[in-house]
N, C-alpha and C. Protein backbone atom coordinates (compact mmCIF):
# COMPACT_ATOMS: atom_id res chain seq x y z
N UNK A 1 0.84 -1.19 0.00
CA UNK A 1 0.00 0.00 0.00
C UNK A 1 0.88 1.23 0.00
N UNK A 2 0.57 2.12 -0.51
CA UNK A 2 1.53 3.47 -0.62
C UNK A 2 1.01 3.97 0.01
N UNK A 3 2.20 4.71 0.87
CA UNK A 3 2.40 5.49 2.19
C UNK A 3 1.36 6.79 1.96
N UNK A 4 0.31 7.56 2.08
CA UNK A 4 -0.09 9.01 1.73
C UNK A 4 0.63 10.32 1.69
N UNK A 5 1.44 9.61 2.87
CA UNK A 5 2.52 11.17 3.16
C UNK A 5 3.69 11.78 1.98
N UNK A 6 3.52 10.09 1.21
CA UNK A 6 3.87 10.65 0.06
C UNK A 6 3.62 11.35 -1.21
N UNK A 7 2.45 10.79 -1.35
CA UNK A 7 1.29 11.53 -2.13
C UNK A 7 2.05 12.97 -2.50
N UNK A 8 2.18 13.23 -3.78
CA UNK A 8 2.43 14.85 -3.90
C UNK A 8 1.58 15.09 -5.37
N UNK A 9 0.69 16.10 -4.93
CA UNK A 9 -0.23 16.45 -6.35
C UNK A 9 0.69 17.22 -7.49
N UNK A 10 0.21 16.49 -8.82
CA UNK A 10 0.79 17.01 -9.83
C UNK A 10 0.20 17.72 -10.39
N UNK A 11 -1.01 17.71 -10.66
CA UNK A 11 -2.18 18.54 -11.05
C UNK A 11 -3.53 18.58 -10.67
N UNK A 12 -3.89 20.02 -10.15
CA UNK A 12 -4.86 19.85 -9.43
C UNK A 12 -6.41 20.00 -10.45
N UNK A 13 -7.45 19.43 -10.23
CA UNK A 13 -8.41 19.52 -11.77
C UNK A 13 -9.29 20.72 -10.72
N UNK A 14 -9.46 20.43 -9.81
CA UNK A 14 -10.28 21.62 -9.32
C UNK A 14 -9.86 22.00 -7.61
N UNK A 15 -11.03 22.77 -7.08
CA UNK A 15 -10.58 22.74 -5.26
C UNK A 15 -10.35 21.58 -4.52
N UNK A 16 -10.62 20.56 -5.34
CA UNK A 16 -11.16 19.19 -4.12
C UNK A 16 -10.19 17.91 -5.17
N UNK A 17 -9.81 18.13 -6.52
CA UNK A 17 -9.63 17.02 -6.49
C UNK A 17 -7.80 17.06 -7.58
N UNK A 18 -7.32 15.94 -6.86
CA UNK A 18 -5.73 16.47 -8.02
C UNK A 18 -5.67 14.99 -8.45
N UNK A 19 -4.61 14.97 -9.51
CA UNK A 19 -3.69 13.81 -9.54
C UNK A 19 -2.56 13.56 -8.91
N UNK A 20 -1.86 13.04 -9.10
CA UNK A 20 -0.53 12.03 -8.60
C UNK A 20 -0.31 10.92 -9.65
N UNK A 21 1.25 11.50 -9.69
CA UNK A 21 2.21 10.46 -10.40
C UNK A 21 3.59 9.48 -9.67
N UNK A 22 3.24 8.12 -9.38
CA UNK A 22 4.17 7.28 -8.86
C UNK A 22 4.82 6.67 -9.84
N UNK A 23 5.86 6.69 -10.39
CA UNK A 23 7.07 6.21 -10.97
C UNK A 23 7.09 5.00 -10.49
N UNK A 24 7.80 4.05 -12.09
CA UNK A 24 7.84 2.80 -12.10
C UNK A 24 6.56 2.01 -11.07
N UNK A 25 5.31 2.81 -10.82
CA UNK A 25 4.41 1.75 -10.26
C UNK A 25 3.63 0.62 -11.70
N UNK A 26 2.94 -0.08 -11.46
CA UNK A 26 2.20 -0.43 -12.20
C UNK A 26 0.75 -0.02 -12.91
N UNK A 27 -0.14 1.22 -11.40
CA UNK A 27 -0.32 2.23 -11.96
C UNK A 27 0.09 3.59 -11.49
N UNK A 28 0.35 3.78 -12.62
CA UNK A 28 1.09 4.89 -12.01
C UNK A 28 0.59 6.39 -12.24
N UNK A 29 -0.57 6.38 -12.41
CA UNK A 29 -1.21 7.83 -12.12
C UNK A 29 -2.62 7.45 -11.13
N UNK A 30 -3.11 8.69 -10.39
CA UNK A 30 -3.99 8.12 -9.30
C UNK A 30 -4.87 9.32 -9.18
N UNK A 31 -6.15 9.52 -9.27
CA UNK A 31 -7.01 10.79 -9.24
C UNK A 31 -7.40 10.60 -7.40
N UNK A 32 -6.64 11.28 -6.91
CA UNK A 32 -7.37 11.74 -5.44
C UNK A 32 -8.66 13.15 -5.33
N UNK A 33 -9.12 13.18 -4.07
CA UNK A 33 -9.97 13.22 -3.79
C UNK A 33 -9.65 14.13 -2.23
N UNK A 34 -9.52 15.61 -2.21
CA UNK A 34 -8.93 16.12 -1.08
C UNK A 34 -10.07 16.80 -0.08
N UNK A 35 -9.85 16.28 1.19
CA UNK A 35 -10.43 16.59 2.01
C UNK A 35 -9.84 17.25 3.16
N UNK A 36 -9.79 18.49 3.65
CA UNK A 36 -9.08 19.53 4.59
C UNK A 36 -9.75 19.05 5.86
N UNK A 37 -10.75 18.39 5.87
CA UNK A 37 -11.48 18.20 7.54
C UNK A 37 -10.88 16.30 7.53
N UNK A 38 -10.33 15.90 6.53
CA UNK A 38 -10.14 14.34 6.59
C UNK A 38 -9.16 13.79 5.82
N UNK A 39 -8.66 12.55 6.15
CA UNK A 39 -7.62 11.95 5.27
C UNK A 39 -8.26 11.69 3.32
N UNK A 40 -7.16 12.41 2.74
CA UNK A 40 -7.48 12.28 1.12
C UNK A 40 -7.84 10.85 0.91
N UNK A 41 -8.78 10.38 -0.02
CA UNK A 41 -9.26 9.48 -0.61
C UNK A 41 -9.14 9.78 -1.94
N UNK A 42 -8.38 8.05 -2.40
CA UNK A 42 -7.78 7.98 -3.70
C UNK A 42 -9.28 7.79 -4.89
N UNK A 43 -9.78 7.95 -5.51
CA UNK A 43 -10.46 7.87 -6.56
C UNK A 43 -10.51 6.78 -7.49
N UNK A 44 -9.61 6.82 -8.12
CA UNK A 44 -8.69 5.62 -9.54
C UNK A 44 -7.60 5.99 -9.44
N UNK A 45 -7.41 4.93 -10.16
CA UNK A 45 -5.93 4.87 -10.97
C UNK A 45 -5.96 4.36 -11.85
N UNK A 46 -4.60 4.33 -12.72
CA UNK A 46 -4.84 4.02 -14.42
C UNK A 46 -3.16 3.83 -14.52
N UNK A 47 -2.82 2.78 -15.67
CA UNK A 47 -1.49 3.22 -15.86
C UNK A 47 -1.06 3.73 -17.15
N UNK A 48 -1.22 5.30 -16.78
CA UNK A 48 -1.00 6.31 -17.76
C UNK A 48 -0.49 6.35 -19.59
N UNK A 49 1.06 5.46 -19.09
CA UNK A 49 1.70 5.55 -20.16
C UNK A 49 1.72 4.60 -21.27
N UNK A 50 0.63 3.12 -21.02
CA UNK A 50 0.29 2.38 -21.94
C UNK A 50 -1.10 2.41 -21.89
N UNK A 51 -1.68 3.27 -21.06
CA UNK A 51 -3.46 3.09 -21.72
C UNK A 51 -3.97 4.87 -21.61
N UNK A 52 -3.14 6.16 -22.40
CA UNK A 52 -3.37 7.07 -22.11
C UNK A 52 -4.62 7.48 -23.26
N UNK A 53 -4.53 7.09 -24.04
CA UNK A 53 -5.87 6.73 -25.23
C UNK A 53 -7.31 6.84 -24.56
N UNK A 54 -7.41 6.35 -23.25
CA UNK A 54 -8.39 5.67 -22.50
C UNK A 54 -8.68 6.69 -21.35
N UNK A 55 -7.48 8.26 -21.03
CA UNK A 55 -7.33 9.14 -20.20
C UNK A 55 -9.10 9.38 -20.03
N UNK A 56 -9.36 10.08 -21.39
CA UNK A 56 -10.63 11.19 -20.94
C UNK A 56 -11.53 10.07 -20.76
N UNK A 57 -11.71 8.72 -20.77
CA UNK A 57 -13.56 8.52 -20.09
C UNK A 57 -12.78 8.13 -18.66
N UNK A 58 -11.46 7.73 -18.60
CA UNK A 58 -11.29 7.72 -17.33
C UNK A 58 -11.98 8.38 -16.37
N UNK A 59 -11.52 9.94 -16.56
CA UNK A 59 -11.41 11.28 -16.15
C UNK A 59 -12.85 11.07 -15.77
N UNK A 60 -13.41 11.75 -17.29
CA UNK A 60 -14.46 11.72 -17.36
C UNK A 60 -15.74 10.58 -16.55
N UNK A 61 -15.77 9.61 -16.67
CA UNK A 61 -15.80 8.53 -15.57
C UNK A 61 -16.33 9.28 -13.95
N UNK A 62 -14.78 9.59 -13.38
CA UNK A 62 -14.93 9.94 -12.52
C UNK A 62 -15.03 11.49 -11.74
N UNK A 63 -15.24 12.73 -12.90
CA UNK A 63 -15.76 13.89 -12.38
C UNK A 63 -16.53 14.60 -13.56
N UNK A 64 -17.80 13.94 -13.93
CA UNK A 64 -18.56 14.40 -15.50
C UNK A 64 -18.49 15.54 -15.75
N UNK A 65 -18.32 16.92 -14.47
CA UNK A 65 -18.42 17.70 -14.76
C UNK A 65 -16.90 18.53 -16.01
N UNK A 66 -16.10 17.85 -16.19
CA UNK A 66 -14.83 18.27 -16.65
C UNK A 66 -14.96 17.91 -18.35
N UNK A 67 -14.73 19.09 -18.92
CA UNK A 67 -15.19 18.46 -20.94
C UNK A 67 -14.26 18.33 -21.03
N UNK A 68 -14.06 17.57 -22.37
CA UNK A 68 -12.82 17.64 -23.20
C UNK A 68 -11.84 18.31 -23.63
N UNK A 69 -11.84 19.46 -23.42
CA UNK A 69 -11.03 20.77 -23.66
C UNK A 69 -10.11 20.88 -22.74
N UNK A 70 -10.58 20.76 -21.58
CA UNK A 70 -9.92 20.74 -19.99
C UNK A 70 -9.28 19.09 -19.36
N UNK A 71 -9.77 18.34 -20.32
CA UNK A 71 -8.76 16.98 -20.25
C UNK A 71 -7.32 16.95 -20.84
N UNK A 72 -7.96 17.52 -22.31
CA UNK A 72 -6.61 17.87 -23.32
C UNK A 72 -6.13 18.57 -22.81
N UNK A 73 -5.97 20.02 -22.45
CA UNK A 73 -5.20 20.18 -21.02
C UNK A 73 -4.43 19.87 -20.16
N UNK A 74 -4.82 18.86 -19.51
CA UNK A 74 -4.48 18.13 -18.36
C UNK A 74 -3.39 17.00 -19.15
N UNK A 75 -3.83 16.55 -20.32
CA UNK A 75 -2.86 15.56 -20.58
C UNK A 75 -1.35 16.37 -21.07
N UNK A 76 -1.75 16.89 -21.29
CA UNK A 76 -0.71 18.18 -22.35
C UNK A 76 0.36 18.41 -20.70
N UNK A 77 -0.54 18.52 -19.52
CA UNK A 77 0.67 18.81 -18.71
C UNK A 77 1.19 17.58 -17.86
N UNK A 78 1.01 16.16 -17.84
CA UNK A 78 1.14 14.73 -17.69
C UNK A 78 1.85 14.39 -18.53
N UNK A 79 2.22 14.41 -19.94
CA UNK A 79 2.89 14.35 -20.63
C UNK A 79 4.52 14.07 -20.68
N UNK A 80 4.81 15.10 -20.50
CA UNK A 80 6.45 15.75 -19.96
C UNK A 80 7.00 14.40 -18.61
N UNK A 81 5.65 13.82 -18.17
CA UNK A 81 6.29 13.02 -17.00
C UNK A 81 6.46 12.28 -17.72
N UNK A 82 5.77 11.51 -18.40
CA UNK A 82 6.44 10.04 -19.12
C UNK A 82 7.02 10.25 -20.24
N UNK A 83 7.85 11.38 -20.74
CA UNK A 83 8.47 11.66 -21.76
C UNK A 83 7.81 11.26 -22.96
N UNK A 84 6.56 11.42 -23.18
CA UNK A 84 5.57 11.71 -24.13
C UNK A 84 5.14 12.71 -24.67
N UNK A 85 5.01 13.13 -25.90
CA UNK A 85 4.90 14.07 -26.46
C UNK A 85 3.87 15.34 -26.37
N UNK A 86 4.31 16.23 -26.41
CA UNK A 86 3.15 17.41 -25.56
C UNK A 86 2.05 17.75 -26.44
């Protein structure tokens, strides 16, 4: 189980909710779920860099309110981590 304290957000999609990127995991991106009165709760995970095709219903999936414009976005700045093209 991964420690939380390690947890460091890479991008945040709104007030309440970011990602996280863990290196060499198996998955290795994780949509949390932040709570200031409580311990963060993880959302999903996905492993980014062989199923990134699959990002936006992920996403989408799990916060409907976010379109496509603002995914492409988000991938555009995820990118640069797995030395994938911007």
């Amino acid at each position: 189980m991964l420690d939380q304290s390690t947890v460091q957000p890479v991008v945040w999609l709104d007030d309440h909710f970011y990602i996280t990127i863990i290196p060499n995991a198996p998955y290795n991106l994780e949509v949390w779920q932040h709570d200031p009165d409580a311990q963060d709760q993880r959302l999903g995970r996905m492993d980014y860099k062989f199923h990134r095709d699959t990002f936006a219903g992920f996403i989408y999936r799990l916060l409907p309110k976010i379109d496509l414009l603002q995914i492409h976005a988000i991938q555009k700045q995820l990118n640069p981590f797995f030395d994938l093209e911007v």
